[in-house]
PDB file of N, CA and C in Angstrom:
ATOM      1  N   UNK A   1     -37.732  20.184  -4.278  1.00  0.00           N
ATOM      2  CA  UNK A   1     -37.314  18.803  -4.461  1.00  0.00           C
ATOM      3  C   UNK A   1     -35.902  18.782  -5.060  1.00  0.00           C
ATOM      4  N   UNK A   2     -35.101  17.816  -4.380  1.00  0.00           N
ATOM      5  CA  UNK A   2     -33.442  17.410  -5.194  1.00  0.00           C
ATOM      6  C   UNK A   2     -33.424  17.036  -6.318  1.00  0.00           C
ATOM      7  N   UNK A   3     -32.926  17.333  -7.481  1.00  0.00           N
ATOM      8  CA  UNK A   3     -32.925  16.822  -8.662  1.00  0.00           C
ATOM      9  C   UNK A   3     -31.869  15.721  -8.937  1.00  0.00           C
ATOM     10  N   UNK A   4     -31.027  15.786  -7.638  1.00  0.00           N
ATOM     11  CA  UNK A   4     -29.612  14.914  -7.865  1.00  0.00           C
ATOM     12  C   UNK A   4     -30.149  13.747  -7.959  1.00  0.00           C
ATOM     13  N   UNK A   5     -29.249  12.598  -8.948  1.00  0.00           N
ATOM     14  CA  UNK A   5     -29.700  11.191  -9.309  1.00  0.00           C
ATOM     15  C   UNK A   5     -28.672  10.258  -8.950  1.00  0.00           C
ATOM     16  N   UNK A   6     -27.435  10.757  -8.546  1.00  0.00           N
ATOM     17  CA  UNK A   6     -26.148  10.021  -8.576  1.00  0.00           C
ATOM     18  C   UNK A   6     -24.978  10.708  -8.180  1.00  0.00           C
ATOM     19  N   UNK A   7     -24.463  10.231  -6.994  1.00  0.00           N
ATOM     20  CA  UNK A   7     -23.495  11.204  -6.021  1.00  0.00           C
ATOM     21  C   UNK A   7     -21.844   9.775  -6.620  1.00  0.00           C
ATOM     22  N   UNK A   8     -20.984  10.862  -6.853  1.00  0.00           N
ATOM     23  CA  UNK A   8     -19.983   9.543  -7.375  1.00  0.00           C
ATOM     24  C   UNK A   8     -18.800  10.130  -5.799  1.00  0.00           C
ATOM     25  N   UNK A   9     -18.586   9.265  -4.826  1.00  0.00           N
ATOM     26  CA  UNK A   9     -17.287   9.400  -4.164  1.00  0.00           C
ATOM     27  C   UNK A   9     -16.102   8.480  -4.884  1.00  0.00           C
ATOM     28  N   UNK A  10     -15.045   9.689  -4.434  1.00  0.00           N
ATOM     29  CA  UNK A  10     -13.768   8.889  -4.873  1.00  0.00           C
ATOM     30  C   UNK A  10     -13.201   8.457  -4.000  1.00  0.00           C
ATOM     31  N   UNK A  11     -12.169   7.592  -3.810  1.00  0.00           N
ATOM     32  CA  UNK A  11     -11.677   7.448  -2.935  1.00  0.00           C
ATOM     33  C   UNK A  11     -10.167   8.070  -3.171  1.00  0.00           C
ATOM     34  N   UNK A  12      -9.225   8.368  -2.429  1.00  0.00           N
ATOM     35  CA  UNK A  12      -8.168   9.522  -3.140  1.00  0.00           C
ATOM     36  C   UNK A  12      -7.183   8.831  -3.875  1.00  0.00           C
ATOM     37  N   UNK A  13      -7.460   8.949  -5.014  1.00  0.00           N
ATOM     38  CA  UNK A  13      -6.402   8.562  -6.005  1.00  0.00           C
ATOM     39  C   UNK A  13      -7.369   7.452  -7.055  1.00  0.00           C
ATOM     40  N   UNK A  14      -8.702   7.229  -7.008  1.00  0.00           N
ATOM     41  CA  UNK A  14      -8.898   6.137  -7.635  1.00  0.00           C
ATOM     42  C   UNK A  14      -9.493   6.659  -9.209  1.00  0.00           C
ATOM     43  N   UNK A  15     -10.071   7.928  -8.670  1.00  0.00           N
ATOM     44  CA  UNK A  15     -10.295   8.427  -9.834  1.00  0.00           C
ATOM     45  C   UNK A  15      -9.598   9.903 -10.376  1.00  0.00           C
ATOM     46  N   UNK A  16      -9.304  10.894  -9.513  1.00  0.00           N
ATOM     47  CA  UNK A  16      -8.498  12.022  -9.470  1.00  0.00           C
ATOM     48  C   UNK A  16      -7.037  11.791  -8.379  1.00  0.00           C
ATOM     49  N   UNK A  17      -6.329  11.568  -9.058  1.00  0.00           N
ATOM     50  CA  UNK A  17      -4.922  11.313  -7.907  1.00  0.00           C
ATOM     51  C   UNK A  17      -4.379  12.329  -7.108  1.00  0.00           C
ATOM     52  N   UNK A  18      -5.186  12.462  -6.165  1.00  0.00           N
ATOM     53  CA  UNK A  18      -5.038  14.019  -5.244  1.00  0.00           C
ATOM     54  C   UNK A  18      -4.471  13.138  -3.676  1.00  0.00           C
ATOM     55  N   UNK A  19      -4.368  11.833  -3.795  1.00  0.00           N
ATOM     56  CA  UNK A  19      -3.889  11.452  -2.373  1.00  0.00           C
ATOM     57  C   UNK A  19      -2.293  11.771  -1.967  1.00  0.00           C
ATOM     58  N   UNK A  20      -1.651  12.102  -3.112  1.00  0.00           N
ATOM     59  CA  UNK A  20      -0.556  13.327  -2.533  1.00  0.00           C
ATOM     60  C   UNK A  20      -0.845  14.114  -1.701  1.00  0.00           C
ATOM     61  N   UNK A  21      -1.727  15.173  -1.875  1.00  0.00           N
ATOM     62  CA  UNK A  21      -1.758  15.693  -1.526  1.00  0.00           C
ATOM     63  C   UNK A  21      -2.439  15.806  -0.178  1.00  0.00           C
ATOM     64  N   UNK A  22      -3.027  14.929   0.173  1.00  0.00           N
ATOM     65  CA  UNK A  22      -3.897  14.509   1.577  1.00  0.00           C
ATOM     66  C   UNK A  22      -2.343  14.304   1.956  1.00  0.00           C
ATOM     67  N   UNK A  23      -1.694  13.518   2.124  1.00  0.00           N
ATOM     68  CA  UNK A  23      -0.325  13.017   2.287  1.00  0.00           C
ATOM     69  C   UNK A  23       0.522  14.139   2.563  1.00  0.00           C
ATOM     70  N   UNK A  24       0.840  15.285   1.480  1.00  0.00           N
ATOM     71  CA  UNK A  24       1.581  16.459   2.264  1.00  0.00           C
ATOM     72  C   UNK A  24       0.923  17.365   3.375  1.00  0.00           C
ATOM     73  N   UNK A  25      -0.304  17.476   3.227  1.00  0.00           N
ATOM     74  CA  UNK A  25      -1.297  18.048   4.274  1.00  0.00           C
ATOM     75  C   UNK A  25      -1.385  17.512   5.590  1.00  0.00           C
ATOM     76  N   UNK A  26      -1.057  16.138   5.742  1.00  0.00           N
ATOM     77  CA  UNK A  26      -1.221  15.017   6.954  1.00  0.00           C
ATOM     78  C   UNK A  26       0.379  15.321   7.263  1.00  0.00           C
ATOM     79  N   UNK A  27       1.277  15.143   6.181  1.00  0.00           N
ATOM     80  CA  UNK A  27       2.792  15.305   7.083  1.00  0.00           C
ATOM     81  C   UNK A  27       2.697  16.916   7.883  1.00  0.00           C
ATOM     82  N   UNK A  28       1.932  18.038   6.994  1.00  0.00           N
ATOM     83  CA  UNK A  28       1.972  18.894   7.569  1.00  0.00           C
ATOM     84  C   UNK A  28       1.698  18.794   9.034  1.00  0.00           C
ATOM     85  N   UNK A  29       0.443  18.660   9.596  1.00  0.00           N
ATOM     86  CA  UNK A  29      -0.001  18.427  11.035  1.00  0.00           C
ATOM     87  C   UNK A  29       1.106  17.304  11.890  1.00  0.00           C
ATOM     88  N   UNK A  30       1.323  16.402  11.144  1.00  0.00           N
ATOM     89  CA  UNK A  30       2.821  15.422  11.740  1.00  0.00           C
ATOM     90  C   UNK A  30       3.234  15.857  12.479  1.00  0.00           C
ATOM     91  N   UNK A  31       4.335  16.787  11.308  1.00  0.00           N
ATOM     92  CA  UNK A  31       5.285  17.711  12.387  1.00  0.00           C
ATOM     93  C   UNK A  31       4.934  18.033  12.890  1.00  0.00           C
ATOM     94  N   UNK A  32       3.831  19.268  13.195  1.00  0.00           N
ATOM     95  CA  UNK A  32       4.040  20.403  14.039  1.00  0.00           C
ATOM     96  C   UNK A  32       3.739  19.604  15.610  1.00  0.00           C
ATOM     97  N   UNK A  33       3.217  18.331  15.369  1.00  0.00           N
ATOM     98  CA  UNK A  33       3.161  17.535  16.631  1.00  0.00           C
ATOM     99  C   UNK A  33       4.359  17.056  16.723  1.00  0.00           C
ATOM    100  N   UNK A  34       5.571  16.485  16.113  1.00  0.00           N
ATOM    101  CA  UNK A  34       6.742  16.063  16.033  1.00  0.00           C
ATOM    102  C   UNK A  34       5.844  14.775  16.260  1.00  0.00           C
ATOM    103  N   UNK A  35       5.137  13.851  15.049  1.00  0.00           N
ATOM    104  CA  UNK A  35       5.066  12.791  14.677  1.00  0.00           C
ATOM    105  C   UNK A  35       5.944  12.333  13.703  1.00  0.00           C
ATOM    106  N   UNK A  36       5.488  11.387  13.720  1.00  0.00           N
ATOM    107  CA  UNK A  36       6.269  10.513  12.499  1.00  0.00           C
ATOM    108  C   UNK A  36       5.495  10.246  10.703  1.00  0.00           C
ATOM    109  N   UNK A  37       5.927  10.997   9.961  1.00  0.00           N
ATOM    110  CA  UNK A  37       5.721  11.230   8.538  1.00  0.00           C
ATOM    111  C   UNK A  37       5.237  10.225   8.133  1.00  0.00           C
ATOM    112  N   UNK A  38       4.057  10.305   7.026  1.00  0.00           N
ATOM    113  CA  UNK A  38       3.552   9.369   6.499  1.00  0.00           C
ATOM    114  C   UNK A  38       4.365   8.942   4.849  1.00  0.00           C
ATOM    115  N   UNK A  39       3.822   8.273   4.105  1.00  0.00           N
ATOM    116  CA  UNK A  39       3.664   8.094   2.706  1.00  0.00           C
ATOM    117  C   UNK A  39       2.659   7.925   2.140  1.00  0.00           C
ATOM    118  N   UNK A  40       2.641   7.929   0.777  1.00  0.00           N
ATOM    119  CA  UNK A  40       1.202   7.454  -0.049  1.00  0.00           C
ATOM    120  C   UNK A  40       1.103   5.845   0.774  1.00  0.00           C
ATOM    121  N   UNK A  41       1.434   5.325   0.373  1.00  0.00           N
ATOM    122  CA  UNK A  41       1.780   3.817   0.524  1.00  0.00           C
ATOM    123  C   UNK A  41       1.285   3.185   2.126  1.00  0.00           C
ATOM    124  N   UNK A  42       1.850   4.170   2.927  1.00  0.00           N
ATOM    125  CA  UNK A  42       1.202   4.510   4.471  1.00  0.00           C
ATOM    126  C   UNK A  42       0.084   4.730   4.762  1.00  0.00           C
ATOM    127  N   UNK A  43      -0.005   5.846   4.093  1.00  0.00           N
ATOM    128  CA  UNK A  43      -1.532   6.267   4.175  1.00  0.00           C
ATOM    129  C   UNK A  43      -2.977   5.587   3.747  1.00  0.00           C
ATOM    130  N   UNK A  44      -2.605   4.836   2.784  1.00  0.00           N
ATOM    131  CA  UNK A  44      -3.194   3.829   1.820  1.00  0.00           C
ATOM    132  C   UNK A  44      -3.746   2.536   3.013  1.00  0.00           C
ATOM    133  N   UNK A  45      -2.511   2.829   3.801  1.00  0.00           N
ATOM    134  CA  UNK A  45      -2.579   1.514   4.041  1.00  0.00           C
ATOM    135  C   UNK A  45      -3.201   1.486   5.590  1.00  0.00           C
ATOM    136  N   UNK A  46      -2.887   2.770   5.947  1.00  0.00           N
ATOM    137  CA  UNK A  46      -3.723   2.788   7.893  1.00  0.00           C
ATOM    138  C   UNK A  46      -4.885   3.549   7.866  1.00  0.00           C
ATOM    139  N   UNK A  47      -4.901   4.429   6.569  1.00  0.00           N
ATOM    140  CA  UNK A  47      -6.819   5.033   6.485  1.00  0.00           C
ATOM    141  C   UNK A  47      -7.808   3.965   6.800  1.00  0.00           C
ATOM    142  N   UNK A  48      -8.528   4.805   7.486  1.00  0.00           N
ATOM    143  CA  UNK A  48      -9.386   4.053   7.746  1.00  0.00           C
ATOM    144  C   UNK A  48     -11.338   4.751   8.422  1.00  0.00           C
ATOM    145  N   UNK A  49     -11.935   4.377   8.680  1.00  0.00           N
ATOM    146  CA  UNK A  49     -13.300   5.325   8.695  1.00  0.00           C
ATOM    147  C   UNK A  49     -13.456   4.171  10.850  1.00  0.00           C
ATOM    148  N   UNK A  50     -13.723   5.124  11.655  1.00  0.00           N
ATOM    149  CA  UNK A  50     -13.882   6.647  11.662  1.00  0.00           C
ATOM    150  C   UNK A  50     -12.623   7.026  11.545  1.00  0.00           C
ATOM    151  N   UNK A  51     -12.838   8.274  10.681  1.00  0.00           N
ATOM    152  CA  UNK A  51     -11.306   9.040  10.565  1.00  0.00           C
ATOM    153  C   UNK A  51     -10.541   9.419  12.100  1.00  0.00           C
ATOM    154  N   UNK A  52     -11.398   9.820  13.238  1.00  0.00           N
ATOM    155  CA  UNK A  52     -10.982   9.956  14.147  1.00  0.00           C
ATOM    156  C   UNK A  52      -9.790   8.859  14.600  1.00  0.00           C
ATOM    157  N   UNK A  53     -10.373   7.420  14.319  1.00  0.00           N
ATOM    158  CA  UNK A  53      -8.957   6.280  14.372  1.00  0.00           C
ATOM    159  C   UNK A  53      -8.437   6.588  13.833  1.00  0.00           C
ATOM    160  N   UNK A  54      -7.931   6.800  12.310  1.00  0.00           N
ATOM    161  CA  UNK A  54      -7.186   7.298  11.696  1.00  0.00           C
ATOM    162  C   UNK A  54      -5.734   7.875  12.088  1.00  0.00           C
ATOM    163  N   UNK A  55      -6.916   9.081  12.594  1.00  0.00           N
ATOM    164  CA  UNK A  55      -5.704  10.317  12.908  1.00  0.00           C
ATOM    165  C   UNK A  55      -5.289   9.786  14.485  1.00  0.00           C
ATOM    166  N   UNK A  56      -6.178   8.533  15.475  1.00  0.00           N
ATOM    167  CA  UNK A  56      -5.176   7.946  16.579  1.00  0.00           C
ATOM    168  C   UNK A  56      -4.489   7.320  16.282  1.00  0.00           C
ATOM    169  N   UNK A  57      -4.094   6.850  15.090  1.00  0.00           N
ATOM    170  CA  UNK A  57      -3.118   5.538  14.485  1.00  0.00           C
ATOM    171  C   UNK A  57      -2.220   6.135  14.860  1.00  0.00           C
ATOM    172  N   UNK A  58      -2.082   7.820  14.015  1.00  0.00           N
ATOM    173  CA  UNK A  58      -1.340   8.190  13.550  1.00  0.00           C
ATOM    174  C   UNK A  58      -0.352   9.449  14.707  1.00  0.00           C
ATOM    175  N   UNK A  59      -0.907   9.114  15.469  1.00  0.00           N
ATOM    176  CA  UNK A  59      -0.311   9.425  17.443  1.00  0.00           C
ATOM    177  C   UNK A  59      -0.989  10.766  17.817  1.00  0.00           C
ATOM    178  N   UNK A  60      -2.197  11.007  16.852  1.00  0.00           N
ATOM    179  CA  UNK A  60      -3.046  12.340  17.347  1.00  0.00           C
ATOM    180  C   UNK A  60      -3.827  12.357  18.585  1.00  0.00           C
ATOM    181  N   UNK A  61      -3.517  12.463  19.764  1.00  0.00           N
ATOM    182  CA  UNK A  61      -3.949  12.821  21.018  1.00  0.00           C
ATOM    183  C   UNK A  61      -5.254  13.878  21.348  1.00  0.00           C
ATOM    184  N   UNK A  62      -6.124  13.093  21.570  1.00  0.00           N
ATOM    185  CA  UNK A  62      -7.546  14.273  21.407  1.00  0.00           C
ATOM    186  C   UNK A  62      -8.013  13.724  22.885  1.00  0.00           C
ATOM    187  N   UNK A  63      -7.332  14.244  23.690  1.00  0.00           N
ATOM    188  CA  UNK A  63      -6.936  14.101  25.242  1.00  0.00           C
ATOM    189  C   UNK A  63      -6.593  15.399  24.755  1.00  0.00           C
ATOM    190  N   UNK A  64      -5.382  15.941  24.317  1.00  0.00           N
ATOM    191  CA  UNK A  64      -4.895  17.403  24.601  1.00  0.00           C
ATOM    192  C   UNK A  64      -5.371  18.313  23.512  1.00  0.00           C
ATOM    193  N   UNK A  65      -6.051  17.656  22.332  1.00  0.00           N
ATOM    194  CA  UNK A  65      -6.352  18.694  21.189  1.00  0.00           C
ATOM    195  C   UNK A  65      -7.598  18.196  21.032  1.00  0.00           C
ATOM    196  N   UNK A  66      -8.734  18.863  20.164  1.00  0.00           N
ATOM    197  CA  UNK A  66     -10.208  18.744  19.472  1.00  0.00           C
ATOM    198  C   UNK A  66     -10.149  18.036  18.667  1.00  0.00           C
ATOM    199  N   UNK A  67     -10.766  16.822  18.345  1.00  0.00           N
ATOM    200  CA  UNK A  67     -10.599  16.309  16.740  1.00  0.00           C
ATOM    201  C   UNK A  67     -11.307  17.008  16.076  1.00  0.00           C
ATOM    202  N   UNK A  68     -12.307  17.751  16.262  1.00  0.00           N
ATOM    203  CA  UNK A  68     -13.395  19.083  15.027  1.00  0.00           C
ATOM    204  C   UNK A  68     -12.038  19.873  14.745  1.00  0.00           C
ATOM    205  N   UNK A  69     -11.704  20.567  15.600  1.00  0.00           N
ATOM    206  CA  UNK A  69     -10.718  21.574  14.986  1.00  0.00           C
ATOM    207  C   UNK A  69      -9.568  21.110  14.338  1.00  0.00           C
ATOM    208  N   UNK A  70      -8.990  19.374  14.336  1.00  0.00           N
ATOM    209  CA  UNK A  70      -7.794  19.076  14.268  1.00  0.00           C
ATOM    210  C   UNK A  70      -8.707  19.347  12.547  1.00  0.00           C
ATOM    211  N   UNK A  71      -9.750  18.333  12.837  1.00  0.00           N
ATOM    212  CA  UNK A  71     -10.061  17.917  10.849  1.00  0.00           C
ATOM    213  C   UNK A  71     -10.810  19.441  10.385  1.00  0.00           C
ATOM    214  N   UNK A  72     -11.262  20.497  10.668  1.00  0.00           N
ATOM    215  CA  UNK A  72     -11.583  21.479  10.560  1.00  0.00           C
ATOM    216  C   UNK A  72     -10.432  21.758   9.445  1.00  0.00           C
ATOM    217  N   UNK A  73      -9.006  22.006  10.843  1.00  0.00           N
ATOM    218  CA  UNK A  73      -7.783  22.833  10.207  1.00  0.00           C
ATOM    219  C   UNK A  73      -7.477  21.795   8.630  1.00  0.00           C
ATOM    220  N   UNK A  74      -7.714  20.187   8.755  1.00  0.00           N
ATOM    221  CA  UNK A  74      -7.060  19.763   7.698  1.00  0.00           C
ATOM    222  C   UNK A  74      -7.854  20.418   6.218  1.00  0.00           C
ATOM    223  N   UNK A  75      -9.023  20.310   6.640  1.00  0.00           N
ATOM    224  CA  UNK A  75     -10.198  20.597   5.588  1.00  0.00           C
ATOM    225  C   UNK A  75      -9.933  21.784   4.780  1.00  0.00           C
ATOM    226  N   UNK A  76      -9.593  23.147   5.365  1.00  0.00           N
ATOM    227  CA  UNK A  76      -9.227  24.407   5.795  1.00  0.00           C
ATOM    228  C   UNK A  76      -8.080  24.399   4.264  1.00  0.00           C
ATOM    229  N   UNK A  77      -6.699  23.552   4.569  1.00  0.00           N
ATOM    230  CA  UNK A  77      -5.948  23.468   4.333  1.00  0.00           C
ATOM    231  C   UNK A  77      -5.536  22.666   2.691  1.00  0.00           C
ATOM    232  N   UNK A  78      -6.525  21.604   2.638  1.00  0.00           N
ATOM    233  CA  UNK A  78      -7.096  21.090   1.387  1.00  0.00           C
ATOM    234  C   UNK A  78      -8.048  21.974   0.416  1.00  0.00           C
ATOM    235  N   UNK A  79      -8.707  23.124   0.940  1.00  0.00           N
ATOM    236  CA  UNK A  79      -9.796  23.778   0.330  1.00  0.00           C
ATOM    237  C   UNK A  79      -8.737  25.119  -0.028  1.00  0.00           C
ATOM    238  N   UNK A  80      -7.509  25.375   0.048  1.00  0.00           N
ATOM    239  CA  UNK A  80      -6.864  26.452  -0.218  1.00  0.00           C
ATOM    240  C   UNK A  80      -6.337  26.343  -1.393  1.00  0.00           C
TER     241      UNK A  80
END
């Protein structure tokens, strides 16, 4: 049996301010597509659930790439 009583999500920055860093991780993948760079302020503002929109806002083409492997690699990249 689970003993857990209470799962707390954050949302990034509301309680640990780590949405920098989602933010340099997301410009990372940007480029290497030669997109167009985000900001906090950006990001804040076109996140959105399913993340898959998200990352189409943000001109990610999953016509030519995987979205598992796109958010795989981001995950990958946050966990380092």
């Amino acid at each position: 049996m689970n003993n857990i009583k209470h799962v707390f999500w954050d949302w990034n920055g509301t309680l640990v301010n780590d949405a920098w860093l989602f933010v340099e991780i997301m410009n990372v993948e940007l480029k290497k597509r030669n997109l167009k760079l985000i900001n906090e302020s950006e990001y804040r503002r076109s996140f959105r659930f399913p993340v898959k929109k998200y990352y189409e806002n943000l001109g990610f083409n999953f016509h030519l790439e995987d979205f598992e492997k796109v958010g795989d690699d981001f995950i990958k990249k946050f966990s380092e």
